[in-house]
Protein backbone atom coordinates (compact mmCIF):
# COMPACT_ATOMS: atom_id res chain seq x y z
CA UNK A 1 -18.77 -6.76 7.10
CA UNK A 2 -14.98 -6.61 7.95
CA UNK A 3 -12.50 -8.49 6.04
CA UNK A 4 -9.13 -8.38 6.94
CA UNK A 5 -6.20 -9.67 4.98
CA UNK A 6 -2.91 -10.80 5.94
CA UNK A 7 -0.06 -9.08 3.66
CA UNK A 8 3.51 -9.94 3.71
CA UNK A 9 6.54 -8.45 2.15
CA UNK A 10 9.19 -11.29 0.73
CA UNK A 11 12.19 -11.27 -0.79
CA UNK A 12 11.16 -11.44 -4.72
CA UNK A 13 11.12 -15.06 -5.70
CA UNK A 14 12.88 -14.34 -8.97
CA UNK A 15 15.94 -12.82 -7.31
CA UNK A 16 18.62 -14.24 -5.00
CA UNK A 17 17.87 -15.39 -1.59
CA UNK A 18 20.04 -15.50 1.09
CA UNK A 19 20.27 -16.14 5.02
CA UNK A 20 22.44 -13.73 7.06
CA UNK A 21 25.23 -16.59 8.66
CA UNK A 22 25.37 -14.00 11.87
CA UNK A 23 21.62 -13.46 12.71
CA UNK A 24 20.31 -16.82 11.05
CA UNK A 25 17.70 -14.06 9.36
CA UNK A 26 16.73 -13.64 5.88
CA UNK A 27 18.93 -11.03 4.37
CA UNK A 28 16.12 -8.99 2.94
CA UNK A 29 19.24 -6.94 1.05
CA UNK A 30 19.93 -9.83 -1.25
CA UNK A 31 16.92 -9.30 -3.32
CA UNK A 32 14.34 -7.04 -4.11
CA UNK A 33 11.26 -6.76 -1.78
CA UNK A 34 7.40 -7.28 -2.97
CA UNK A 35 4.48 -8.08 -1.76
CA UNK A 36 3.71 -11.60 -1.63
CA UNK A 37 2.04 -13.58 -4.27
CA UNK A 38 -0.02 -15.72 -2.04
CA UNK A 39 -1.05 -11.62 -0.22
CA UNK A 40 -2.12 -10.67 -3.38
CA UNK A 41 -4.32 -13.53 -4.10
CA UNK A 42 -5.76 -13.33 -0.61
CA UNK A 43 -6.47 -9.63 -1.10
CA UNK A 44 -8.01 -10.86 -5.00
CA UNK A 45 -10.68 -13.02 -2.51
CA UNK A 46 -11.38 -10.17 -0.32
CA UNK A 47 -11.95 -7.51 -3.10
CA UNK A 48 -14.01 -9.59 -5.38
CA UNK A 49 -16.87 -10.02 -2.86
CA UNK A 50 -16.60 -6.72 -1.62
CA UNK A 51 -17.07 -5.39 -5.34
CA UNK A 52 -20.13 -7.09 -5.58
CA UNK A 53 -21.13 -6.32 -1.84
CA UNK A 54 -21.86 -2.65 -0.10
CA UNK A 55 -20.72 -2.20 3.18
CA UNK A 56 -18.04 -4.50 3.00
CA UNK A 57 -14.52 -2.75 4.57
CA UNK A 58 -11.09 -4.44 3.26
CA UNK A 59 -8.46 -3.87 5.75
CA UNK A 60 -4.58 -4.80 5.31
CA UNK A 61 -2.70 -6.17 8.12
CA UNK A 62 0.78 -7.11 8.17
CA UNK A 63 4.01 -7.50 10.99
CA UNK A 64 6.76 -5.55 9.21
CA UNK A 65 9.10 -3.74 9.35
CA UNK A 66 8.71 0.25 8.65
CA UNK A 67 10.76 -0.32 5.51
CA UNK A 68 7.83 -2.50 3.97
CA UNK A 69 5.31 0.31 4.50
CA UNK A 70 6.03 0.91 0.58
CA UNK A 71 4.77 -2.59 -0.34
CA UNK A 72 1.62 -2.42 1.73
CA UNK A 73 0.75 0.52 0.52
CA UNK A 74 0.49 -1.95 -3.03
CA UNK A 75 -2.43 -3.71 -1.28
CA UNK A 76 -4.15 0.10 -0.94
CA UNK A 77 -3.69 0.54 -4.27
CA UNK A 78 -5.33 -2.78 -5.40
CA UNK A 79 -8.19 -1.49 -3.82
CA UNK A 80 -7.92 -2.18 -0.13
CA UNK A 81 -9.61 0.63 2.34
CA UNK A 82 -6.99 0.73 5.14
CA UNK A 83 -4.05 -0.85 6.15
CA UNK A 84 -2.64 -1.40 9.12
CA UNK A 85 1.07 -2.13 10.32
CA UNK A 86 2.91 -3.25 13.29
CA UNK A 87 5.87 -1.85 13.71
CA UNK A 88 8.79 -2.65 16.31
CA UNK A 89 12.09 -3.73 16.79
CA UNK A 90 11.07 -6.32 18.94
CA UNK A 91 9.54 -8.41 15.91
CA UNK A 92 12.52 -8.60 14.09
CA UNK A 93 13.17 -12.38 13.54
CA UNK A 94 9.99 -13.21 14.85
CA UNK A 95 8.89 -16.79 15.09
CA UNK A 96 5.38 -17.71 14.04
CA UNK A 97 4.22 -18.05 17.34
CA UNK A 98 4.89 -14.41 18.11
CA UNK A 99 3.77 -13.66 14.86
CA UNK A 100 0.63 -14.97 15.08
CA UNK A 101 -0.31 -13.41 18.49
CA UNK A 102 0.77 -9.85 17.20
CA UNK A 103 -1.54 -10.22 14.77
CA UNK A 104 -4.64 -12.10 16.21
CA UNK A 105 -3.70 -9.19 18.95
CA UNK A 106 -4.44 -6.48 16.10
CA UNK A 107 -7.01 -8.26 14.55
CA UNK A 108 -8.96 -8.40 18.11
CA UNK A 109 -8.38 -4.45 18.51
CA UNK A 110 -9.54 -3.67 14.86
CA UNK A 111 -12.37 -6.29 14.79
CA UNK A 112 -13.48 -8.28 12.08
CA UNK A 113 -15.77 -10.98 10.55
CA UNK A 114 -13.43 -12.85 8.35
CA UNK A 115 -9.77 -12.95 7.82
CA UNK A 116 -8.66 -14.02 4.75
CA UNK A 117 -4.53 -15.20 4.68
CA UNK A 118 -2.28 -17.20 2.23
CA UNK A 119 -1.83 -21.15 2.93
CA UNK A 120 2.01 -20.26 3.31
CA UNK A 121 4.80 -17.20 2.77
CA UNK A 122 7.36 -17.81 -0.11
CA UNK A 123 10.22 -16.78 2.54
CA UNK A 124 9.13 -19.04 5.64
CA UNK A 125 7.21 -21.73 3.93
CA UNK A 126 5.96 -22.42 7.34
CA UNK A 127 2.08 -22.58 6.60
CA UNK A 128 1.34 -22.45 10.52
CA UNK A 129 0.73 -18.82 10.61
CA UNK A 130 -3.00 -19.06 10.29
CA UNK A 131 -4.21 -21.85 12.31
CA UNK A 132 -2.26 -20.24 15.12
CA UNK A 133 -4.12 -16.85 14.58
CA UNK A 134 -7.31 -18.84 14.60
CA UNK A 135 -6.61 -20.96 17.93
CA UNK A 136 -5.73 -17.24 19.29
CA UNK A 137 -8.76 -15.75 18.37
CA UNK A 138 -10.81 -18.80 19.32
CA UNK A 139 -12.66 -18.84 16.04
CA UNK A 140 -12.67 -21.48 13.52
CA UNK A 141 -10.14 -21.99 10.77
CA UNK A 142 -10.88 -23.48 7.12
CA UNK A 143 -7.70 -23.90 5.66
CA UNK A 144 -5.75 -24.59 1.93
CA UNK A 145 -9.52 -23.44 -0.03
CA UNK A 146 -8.91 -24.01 -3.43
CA UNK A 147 -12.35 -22.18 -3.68
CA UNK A 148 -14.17 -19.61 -1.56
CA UNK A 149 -17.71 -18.56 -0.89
CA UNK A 150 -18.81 -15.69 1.35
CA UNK A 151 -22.06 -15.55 2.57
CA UNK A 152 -23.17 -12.52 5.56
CA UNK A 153 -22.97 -14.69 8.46
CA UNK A 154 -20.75 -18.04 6.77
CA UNK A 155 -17.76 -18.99 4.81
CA UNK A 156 -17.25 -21.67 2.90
CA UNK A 157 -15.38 -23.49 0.32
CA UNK A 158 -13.64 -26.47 -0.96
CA UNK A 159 -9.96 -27.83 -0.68
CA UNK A 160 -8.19 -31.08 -2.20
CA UNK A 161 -7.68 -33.99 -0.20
CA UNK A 162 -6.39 -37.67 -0.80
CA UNK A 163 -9.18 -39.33 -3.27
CA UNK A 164 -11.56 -36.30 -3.85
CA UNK A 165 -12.63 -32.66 -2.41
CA UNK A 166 -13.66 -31.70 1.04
CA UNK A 167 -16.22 -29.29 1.16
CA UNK A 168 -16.42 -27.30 4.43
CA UNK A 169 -18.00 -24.21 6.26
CA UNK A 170 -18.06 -22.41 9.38
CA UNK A 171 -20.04 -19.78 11.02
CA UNK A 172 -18.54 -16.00 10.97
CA UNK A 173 -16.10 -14.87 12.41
CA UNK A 174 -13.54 -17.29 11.01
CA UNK A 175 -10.43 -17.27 9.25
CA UNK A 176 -9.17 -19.36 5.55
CA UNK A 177 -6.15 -19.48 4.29
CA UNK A 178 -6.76 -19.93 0.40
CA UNK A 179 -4.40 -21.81 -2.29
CA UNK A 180 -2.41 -20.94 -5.55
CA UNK A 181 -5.63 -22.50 -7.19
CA UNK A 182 -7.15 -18.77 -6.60
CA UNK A 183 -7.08 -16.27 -9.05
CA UNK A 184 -4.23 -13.44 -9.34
CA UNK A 185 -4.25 -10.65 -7.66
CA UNK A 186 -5.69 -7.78 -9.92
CA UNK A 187 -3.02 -4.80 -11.26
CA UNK A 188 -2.94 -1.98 -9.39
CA UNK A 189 -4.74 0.97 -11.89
CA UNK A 190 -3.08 4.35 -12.14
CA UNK A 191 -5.99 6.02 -10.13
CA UNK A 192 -5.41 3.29 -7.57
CA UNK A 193 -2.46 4.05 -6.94
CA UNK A 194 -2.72 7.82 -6.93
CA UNK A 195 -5.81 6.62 -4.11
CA UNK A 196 -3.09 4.81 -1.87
CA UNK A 197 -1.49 8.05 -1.49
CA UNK A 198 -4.42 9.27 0.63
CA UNK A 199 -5.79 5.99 2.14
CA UNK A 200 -5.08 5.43 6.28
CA UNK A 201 -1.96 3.61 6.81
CA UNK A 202 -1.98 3.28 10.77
CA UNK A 203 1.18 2.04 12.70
CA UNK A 204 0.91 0.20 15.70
CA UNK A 205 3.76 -1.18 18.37
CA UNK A 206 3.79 -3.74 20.33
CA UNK A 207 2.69 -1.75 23.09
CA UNK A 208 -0.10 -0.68 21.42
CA UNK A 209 -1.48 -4.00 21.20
CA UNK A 210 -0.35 -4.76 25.05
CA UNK A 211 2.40 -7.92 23.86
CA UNK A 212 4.83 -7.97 25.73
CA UNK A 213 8.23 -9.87 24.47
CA UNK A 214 11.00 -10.71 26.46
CA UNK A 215 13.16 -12.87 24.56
CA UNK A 216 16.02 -12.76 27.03
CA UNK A 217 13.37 -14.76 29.69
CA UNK A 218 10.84 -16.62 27.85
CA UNK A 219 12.56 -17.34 24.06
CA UNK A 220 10.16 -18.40 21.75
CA UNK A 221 12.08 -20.42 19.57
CA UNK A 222 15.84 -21.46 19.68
CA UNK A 223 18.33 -21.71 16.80
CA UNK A 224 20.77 -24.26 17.11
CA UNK A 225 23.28 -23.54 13.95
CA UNK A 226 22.89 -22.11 10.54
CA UNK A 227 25.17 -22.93 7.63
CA UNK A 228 25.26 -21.63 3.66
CA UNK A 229 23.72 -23.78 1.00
CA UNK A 230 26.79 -26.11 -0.22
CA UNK A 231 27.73 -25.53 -4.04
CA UNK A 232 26.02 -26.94 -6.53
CA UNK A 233 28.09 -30.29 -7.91
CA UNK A 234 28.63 -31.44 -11.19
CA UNK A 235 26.20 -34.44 -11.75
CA UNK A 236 26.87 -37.23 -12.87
CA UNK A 237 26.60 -38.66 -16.56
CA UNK A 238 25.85 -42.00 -17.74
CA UNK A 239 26.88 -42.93 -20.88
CA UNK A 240 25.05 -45.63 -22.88
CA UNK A 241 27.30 -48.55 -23.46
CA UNK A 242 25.24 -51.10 -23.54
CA UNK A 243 25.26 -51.10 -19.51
CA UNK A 244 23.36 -47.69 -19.22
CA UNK A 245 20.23 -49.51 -17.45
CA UNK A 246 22.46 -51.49 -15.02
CA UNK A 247 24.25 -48.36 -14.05
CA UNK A 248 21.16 -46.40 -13.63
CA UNK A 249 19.46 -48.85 -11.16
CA UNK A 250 22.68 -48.72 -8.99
CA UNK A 251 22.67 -45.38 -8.79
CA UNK A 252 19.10 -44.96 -7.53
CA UNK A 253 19.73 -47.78 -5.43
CA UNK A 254 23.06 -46.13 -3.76
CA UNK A 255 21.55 -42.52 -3.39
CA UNK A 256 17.92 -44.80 -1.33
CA UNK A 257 15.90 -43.33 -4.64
CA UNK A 258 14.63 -46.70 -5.69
């Protein structure tokens, strides 16, 4: 069986995060760069059933830039067998429509039985990324598992809905995007990483994977303005003076919180 898992490199949640005001981008120098949290718990789902499975191959894939080649190199060292990379200028501020059919693109060249992604990126928050990549591949998506179960021709799992939990399935190949509710990522060891070193790392284009993009004709997605985050105000303090109550209600009232 061939899992594949969809890495991402963010900017580090802990540090500052910024938007470039001239390209409306993410400026990836405001912070340090890691892998994703949500990437790492994907990978976690991935590895776990391959440890207790032979013949199961854990493959990497991610849309970066080659900058990030460092941080998906991590995912070799957690244990993943090869990685793979798309690399071109052309992605750069990618939309998740192109992003998506890059990737279902180099999922269809590598070939696979499951792909295994994060229910959202800490940098785009977008969440669509997956069902996308399914309707691309024309397989079937099971998405926001708060569990997982791999069989050799299913997948499974449950997710929380309104009332209860859903249990669902589908027949392989597929793709899930999994939850926070799964379990960490596990710590790269020392001979893991010295294993990274040597692992395939393989770089693809766009023309490698036969997308074409020609943003000048056929724009994806349009941004009509981009602004930085006002400063944070003061907020304001209510005193209790025997009208503290009365005061309170009329300001949840004025700001439409009550």
């Amino acid at each position: 069986m061939k899992v594949i898992v969809l890495v991402k490199e963010v900017p580090d949640t802990y540090g500052d995060r910024k938007l470039d005001l001239e390209t409306g981008l993410a400026d990836r120098r405001a912070s340090d760069a890691v892998l994703d949290e949500i990437s790492e718990r994907s990978l976690e789902v991935a590895l776990s059933y391959a440890d207790g499975h032979e013949d199961v191959e854990v493959v990497a894939l991610s849309a970066a830039p080659e900058s990030a080649s460092t941080t998906v190199r991590k995912a070799l060292a957690m244990g993943a067998d090869r990685a793979v990379q798309v690399i071109d200028e052309d992605l750069r501020g990618a939309d998740i429509m192109l992003t998506a059919e890059v990737l279902a693109a180099a999922a269809r060249m590598e070939g696979f039985d499951l792909i295994v992604a994060g229910n959202t990126a800490t940098d785009g928050m977008s969440g669509m990324v997956p069902a996308a990549l399914a309707e691309h591949l024309g397989v079937a998506l099971l998405s926001g598992l708060s569990a997982v179960e791999i069989a050799d021709s299913t997948v499974g799992g449950t997710r929380p809905v309104d009332g209860g939990v859903q249990r669902v399935s589908a027949s392989l190949p597929a793709v899930i995007s999994i939850t926070e509710a799964l379990p960490d990522g596990r710590f790269p060891s020392f001979k893991g990483i010295m294993a990274a070193k040597k692992k395939p790392l393989e770089s693809l284009s766009l023309a490698d994977l036969n997308v074409t993009v020609d943003n000048a004709v056929t724009p994806r997605s349009i941004m009509l303005s981009i602004s930085e985050r006002p400063p944070r105000e003061a907020g304001i303090k209510i005193v209790d003076e025997g009208d503290a109550g009365e005061r309170l209600a009329e300001f949840l009232i004025d700001n439409r919180l009550a």
